[in-house]
PDB file of N, CA and C in Angstrom:
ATOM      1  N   UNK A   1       0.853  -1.168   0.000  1.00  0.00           N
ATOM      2  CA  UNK A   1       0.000   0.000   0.000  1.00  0.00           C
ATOM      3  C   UNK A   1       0.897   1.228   0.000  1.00  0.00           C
ATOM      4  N   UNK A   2       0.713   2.272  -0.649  1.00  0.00           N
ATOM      5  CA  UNK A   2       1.167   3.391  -1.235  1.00  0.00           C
ATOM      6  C   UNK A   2       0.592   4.273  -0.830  1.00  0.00           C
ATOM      7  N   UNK A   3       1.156   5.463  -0.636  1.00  0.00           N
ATOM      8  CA  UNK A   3       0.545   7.297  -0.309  1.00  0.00           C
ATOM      9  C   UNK A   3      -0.313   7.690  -1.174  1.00  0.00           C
ATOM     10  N   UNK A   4      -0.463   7.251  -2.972  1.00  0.00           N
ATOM     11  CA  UNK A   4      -1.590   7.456  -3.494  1.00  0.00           C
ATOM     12  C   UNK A   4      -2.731   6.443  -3.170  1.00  0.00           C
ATOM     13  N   UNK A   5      -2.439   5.354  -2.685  1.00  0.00           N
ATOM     14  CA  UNK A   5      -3.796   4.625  -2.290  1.00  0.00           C
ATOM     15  C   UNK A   5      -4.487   5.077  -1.342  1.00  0.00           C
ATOM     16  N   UNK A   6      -3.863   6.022  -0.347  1.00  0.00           N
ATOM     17  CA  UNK A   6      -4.811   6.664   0.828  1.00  0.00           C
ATOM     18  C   UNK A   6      -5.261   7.929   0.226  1.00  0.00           C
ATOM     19  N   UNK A   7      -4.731   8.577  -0.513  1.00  0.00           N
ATOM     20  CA  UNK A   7      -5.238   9.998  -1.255  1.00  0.00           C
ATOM     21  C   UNK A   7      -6.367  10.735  -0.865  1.00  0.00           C
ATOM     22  N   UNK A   8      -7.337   9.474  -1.581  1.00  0.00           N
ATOM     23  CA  UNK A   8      -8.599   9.825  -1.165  1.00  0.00           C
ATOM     24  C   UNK A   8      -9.547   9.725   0.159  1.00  0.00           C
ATOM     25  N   UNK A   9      -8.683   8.914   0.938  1.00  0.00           N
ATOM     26  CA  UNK A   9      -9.286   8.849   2.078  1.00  0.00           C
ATOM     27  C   UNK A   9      -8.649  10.292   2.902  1.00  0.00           C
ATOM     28  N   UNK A  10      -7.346  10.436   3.032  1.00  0.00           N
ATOM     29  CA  UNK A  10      -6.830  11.875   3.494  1.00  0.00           C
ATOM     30  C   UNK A  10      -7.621  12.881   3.528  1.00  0.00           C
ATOM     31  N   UNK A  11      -7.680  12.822   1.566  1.00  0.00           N
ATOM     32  CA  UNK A  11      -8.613  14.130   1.361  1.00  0.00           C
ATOM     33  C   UNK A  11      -9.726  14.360   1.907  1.00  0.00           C
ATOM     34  N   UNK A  12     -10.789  13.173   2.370  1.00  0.00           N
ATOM     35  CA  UNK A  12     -11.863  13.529   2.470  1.00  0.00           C
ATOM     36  C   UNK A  12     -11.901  13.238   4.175  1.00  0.00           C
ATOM     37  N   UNK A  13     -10.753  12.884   5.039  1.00  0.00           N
ATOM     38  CA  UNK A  13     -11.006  13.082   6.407  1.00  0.00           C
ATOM     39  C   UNK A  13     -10.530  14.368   6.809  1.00  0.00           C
ATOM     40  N   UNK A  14     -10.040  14.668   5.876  1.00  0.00           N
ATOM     41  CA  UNK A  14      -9.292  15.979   6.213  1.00  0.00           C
ATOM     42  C   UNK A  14      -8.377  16.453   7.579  1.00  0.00           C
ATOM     43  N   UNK A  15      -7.676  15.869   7.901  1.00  0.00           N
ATOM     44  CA  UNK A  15      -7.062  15.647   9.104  1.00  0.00           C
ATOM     45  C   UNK A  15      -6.876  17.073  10.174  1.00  0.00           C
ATOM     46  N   UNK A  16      -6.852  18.216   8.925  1.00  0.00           N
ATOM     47  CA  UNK A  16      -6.647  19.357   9.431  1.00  0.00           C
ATOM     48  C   UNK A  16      -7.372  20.134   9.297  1.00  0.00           C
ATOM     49  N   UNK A  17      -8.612  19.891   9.172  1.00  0.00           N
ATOM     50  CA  UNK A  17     -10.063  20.456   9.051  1.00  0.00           C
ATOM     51  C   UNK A  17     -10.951  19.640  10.039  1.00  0.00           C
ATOM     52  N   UNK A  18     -11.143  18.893  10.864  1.00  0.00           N
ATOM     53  CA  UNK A  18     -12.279  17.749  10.786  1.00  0.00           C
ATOM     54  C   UNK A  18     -13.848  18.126  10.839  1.00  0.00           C
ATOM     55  N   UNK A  19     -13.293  19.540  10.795  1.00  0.00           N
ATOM     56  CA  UNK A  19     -15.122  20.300  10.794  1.00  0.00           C
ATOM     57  C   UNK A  19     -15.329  20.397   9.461  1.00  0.00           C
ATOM     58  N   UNK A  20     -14.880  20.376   8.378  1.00  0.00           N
ATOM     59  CA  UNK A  20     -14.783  20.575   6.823  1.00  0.00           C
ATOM     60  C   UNK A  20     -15.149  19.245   6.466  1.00  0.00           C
ATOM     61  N   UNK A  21     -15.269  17.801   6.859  1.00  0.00           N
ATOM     62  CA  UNK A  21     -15.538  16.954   6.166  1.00  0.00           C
ATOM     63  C   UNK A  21     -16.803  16.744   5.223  1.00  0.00           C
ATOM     64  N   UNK A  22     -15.931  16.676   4.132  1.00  0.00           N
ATOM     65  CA  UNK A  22     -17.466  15.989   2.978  1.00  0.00           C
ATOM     66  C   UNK A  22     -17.197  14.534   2.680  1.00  0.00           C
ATOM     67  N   UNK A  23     -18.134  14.075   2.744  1.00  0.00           N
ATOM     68  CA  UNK A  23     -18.700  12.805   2.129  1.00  0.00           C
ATOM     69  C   UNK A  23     -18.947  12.852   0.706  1.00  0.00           C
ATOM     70  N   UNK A  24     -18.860  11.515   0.428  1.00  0.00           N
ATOM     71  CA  UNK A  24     -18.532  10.878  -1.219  1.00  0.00           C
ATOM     72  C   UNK A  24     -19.826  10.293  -1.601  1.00  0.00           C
ATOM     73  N   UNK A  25     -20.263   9.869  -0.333  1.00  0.00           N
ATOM     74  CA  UNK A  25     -21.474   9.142  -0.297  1.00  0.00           C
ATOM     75  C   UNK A  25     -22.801   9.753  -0.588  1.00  0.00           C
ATOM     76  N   UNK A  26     -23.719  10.091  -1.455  1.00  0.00           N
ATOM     77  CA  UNK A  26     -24.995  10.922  -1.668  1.00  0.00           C
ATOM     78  C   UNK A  26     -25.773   8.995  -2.059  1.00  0.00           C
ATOM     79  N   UNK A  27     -26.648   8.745  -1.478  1.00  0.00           N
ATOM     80  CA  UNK A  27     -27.720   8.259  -1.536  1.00  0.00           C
ATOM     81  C   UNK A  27     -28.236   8.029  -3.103  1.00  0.00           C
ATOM     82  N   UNK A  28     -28.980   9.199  -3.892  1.00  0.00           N
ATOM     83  CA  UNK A  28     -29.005   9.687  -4.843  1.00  0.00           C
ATOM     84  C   UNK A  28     -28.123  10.118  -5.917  1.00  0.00           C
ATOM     85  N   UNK A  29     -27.357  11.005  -5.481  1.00  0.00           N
ATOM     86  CA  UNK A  29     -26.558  11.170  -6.127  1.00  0.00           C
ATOM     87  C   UNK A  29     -25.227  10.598  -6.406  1.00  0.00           C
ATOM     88  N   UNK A  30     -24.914   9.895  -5.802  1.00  0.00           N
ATOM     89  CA  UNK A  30     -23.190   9.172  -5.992  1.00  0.00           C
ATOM     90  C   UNK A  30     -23.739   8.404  -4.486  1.00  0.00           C
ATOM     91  N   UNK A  31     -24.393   6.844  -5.279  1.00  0.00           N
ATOM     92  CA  UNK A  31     -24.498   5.825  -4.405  1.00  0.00           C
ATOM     93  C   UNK A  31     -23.173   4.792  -4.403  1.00  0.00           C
ATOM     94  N   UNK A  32     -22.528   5.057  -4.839  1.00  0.00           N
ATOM     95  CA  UNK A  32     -21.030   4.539  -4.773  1.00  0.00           C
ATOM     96  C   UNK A  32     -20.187   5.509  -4.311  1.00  0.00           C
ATOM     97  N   UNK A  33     -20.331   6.170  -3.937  1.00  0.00           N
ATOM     98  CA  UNK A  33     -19.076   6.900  -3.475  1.00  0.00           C
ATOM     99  C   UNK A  33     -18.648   5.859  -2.342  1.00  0.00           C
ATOM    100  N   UNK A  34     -17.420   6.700  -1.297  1.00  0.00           N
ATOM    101  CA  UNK A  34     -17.006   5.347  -0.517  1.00  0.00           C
ATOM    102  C   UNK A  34     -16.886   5.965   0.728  1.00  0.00           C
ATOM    103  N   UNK A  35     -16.959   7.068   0.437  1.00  0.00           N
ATOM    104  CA  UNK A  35     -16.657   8.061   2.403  1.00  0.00           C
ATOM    105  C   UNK A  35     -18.015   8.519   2.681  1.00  0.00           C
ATOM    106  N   UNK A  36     -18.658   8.127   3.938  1.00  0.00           N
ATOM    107  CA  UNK A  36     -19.682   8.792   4.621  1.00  0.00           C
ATOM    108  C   UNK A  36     -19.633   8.745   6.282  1.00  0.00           C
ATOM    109  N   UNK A  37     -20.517   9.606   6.690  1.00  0.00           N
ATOM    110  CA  UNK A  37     -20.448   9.522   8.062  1.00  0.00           C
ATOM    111  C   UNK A  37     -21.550   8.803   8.004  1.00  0.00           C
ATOM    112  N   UNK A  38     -21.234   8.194   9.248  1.00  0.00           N
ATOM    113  CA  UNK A  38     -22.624   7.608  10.569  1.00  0.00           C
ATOM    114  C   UNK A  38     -23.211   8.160  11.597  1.00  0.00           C
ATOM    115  N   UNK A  39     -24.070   8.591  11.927  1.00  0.00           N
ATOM    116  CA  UNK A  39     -24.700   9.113  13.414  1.00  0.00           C
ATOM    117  C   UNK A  39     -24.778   7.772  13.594  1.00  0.00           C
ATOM    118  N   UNK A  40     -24.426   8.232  15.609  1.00  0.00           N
ATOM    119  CA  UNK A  40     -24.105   7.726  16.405  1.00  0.00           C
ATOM    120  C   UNK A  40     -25.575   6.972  16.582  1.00  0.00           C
ATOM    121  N   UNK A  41     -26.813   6.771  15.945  1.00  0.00           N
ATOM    122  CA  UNK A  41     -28.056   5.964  16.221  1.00  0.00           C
ATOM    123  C   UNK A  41     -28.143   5.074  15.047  1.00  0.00           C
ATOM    124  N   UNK A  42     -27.355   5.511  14.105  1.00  0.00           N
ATOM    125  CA  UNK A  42     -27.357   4.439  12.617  1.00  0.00           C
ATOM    126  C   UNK A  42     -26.114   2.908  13.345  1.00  0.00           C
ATOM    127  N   UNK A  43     -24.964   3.790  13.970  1.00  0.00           N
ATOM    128  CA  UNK A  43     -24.100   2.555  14.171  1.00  0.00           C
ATOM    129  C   UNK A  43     -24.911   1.683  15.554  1.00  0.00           C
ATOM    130  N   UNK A  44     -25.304   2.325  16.450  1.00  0.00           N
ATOM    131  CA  UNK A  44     -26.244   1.861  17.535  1.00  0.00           C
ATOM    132  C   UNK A  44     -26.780   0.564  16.936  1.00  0.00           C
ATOM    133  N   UNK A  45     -28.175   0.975  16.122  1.00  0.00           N
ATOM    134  CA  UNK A  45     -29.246   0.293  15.691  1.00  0.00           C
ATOM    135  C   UNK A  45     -28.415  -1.339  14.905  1.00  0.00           C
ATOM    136  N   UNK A  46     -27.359  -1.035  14.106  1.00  0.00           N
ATOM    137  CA  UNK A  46     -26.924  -2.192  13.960  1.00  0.00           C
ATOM    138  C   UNK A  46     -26.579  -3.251  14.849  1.00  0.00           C
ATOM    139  N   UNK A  47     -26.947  -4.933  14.294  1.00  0.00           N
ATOM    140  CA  UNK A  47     -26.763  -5.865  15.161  1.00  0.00           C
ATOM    141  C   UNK A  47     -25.264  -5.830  15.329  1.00  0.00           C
ATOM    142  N   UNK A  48     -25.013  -5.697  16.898  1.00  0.00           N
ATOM    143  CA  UNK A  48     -24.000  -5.663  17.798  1.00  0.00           C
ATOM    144  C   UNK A  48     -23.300  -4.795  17.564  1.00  0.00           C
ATOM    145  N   UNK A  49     -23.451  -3.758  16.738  1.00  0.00           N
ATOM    146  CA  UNK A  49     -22.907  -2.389  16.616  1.00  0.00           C
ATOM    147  C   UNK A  49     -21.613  -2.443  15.655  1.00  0.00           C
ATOM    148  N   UNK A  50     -21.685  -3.098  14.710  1.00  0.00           N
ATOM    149  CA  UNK A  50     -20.891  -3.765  14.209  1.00  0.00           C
ATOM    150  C   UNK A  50     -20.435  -2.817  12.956  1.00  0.00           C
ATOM    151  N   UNK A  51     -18.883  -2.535  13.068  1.00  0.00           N
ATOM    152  CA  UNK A  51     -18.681  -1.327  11.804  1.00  0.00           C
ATOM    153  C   UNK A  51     -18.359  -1.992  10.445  1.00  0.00           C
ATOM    154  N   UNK A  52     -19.252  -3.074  10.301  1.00  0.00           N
ATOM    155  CA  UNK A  52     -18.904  -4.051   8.903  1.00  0.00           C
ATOM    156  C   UNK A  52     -18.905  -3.061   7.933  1.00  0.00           C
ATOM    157  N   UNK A  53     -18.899  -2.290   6.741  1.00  0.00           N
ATOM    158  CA  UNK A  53     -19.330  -2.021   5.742  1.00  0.00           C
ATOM    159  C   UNK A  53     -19.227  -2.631   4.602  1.00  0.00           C
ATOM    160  N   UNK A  54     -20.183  -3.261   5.172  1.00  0.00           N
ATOM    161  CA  UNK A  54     -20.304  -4.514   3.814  1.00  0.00           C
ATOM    162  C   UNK A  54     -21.176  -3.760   3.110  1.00  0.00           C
ATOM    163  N   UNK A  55     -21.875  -2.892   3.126  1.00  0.00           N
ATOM    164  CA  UNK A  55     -22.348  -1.978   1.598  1.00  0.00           C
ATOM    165  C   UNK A  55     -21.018  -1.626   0.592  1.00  0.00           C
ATOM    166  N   UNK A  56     -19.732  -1.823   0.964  1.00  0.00           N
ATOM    167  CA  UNK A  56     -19.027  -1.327   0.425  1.00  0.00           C
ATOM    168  C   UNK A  56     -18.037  -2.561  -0.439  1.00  0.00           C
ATOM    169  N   UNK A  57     -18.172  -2.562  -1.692  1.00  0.00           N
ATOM    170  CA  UNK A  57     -17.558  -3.843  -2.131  1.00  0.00           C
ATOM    171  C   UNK A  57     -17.094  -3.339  -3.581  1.00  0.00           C
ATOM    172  N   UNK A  58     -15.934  -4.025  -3.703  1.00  0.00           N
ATOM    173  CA  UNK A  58     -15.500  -3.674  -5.302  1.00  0.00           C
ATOM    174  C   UNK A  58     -15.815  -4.382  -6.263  1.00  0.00           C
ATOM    175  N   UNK A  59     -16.588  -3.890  -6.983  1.00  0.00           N
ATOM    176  CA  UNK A  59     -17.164  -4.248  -7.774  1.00  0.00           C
ATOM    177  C   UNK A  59     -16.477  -5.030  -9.171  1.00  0.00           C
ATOM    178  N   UNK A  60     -15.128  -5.070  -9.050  1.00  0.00           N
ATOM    179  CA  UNK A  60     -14.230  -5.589 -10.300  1.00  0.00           C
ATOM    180  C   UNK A  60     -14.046  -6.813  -9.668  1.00  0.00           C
ATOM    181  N   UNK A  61     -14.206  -7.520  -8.064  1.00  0.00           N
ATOM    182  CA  UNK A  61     -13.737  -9.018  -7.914  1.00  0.00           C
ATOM    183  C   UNK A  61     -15.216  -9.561  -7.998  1.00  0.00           C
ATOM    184  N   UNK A  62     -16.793  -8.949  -8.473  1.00  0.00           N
ATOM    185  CA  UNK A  62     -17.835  -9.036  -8.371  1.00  0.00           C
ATOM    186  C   UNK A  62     -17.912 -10.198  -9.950  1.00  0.00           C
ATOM    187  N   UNK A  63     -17.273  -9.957 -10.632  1.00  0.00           N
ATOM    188  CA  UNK A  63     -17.593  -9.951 -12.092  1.00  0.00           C
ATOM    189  C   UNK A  63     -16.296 -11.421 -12.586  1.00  0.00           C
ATOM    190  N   UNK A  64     -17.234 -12.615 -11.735  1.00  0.00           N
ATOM    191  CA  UNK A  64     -15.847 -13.050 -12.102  1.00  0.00           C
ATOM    192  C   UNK A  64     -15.431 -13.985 -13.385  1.00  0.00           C
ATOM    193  N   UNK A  65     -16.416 -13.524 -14.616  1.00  0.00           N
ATOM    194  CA  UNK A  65     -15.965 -13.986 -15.911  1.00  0.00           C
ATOM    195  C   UNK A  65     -15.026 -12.912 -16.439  1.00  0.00           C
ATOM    196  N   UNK A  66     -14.635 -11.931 -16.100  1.00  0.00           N
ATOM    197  CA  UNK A  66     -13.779 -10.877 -16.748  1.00  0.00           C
ATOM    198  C   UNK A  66     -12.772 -11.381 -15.975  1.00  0.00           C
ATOM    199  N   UNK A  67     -12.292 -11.981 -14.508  1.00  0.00           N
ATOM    200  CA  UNK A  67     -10.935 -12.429 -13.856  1.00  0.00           C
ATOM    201  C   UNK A  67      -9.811 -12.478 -15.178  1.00  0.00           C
ATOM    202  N   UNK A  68      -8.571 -11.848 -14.673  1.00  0.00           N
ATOM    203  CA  UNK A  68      -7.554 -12.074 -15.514  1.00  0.00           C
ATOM    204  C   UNK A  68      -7.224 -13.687 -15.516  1.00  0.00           C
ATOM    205  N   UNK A  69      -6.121 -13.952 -16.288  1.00  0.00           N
ATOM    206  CA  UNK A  69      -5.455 -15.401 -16.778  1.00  0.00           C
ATOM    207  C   UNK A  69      -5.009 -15.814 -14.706  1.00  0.00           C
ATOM    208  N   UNK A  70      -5.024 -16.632 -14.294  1.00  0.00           N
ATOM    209  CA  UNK A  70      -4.366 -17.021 -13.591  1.00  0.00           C
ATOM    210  C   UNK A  70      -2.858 -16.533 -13.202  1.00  0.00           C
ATOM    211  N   UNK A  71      -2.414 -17.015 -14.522  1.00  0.00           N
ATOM    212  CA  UNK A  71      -0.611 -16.945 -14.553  1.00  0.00           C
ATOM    213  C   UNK A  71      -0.784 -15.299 -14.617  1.00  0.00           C
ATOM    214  N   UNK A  72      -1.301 -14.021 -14.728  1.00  0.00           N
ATOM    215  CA  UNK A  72      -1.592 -12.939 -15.020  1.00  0.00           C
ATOM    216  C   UNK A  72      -1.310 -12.559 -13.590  1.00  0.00           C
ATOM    217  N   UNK A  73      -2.165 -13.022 -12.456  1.00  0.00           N
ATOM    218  CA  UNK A  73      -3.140 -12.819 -10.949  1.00  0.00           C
ATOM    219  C   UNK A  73      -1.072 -13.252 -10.483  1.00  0.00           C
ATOM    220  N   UNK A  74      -1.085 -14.062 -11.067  1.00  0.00           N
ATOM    221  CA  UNK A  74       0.459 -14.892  -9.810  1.00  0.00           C
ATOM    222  C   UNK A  74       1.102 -13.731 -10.017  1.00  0.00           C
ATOM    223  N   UNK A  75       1.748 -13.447 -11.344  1.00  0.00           N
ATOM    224  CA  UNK A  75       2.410 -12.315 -11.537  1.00  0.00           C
ATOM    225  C   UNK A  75       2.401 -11.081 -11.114  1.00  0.00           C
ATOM    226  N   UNK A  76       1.252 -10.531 -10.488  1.00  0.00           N
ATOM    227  CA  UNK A  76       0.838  -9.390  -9.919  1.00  0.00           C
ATOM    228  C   UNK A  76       1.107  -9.202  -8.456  1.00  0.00           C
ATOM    229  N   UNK A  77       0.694 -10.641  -7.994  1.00  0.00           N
ATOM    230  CA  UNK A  77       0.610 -11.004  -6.364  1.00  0.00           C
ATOM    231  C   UNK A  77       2.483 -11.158  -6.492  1.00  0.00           C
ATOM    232  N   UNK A  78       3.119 -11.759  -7.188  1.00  0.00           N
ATOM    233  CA  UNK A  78       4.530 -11.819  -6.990  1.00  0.00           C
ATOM    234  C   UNK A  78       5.281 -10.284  -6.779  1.00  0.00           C
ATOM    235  N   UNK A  79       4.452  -9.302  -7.969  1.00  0.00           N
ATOM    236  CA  UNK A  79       5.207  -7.728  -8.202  1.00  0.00           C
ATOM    237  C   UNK A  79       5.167  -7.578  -6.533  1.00  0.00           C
ATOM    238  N   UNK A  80       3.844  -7.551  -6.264  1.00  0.00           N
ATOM    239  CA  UNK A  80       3.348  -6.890  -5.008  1.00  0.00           C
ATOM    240  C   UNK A  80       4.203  -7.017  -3.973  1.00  0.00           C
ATOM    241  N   UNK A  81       4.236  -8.278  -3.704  1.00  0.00           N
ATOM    242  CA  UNK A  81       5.159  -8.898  -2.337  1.00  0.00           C
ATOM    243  C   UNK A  81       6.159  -8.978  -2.531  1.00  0.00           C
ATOM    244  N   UNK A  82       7.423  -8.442  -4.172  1.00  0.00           N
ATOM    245  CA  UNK A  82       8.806  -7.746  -4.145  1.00  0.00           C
ATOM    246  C   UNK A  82       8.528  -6.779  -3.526  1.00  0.00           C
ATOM    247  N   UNK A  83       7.701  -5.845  -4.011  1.00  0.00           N
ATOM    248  CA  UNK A  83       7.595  -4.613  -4.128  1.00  0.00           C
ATOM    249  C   UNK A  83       7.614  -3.727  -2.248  1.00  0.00           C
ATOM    250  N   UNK A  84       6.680  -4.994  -2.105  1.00  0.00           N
ATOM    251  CA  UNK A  84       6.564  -4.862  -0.408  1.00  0.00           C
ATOM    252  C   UNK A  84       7.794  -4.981   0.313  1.00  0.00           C
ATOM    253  N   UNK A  85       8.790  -6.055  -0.325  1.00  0.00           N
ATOM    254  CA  UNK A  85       9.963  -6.530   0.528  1.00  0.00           C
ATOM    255  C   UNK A  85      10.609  -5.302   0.127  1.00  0.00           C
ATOM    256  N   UNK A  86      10.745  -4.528  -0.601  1.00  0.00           N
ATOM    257  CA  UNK A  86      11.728  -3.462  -1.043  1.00  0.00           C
ATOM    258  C   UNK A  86      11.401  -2.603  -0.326  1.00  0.00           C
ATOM    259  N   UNK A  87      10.331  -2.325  -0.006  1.00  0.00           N
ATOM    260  CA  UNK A  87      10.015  -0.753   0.913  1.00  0.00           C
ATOM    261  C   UNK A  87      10.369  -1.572   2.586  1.00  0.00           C
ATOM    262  N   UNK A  88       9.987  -2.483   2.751  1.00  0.00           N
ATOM    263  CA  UNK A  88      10.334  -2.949   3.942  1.00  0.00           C
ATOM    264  C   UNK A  88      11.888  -2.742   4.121  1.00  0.00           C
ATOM    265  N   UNK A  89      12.946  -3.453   3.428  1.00  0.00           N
ATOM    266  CA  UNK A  89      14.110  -3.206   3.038  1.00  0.00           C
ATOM    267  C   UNK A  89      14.615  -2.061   3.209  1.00  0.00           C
ATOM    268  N   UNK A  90      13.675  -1.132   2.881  1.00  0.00           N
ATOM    269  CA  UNK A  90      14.069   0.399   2.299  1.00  0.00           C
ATOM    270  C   UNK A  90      13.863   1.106   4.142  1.00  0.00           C
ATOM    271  N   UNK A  91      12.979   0.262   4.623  1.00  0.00           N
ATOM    272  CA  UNK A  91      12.836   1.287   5.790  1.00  0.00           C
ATOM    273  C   UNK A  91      13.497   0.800   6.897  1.00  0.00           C
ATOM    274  N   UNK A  92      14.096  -0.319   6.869  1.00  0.00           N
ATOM    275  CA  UNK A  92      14.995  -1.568   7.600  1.00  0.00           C
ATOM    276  C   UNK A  92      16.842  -0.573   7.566  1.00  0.00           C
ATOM    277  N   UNK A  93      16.793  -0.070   6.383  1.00  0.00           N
ATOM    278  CA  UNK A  93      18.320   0.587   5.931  1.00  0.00           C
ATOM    279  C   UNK A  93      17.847   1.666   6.440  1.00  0.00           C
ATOM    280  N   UNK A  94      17.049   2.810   6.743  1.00  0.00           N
ATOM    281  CA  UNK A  94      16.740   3.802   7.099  1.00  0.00           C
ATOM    282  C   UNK A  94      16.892   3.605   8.673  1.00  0.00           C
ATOM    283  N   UNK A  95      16.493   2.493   8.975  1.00  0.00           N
ATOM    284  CA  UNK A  95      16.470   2.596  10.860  1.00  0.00           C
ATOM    285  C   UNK A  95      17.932   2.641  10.850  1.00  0.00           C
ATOM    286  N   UNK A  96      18.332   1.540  10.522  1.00  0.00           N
ATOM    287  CA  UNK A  96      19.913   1.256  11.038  1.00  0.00           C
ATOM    288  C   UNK A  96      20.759   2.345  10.815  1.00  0.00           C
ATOM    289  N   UNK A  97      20.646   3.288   9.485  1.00  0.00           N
ATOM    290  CA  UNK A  97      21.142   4.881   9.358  1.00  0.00           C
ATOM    291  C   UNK A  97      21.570   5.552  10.556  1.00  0.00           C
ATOM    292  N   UNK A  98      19.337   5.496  10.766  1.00  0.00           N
ATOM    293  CA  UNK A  98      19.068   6.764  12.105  1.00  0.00           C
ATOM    294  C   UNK A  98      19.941   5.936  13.011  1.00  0.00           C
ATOM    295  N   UNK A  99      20.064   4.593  13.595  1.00  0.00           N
ATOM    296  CA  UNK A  99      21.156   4.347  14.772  1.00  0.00           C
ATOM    297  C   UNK A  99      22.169   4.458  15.079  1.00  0.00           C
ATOM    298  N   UNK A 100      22.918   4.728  13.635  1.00  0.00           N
ATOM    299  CA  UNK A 100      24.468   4.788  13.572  1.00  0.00           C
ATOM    300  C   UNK A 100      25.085   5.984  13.654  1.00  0.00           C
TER     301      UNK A 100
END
């Protein structure tokens, strides 16, 4: 996970506003959006108060005659978990820096 994968969540918690927050979420208008608030009687009323948001699902693992090739999926999951070991790596050489 990457600084552009949170982007949009940043933007719209606004960390340095939290009185400025907008929601993505309109009912009507943008029933997919993905950021909304809850009053505190919507999370209540749910069984066991439970912050599932299972309204919220991606819709591309929904569809699964379009799934890429297999050997496609390995290749991706392989980039990923270099990709992961490298920033891990990357922040592993950064500690030992700051210690020395």
């Amino acid at each position: 996970m990457r600084q552009e994968h949170l982007r949009d969540f940043i933007e719209c918690y606004n960390p340095t506003n939290r009185h400025q927050r907008t929601e993505t979420w309109q009912p009507e208008d943008n029933p997919d959006g993905r950021w909304r608030c809850y009053s505190y009687e919507e999370i209540v009323a749910r069984d066991k108060t439970s912050l599932d948001i299972f309204w919220l699902k991606d819709k591309s693992l929904a569809d699964l005659d379009n799934l890429p090739e297999p050997e496609v999926l390995a290749e991706e999951i392989i980039q990923n978990l270099e990709a992961g070991l490298t920033s891990f790596r990357e922040v592993l050489a950064s500690l030992n820096t700051s210690i020395e």
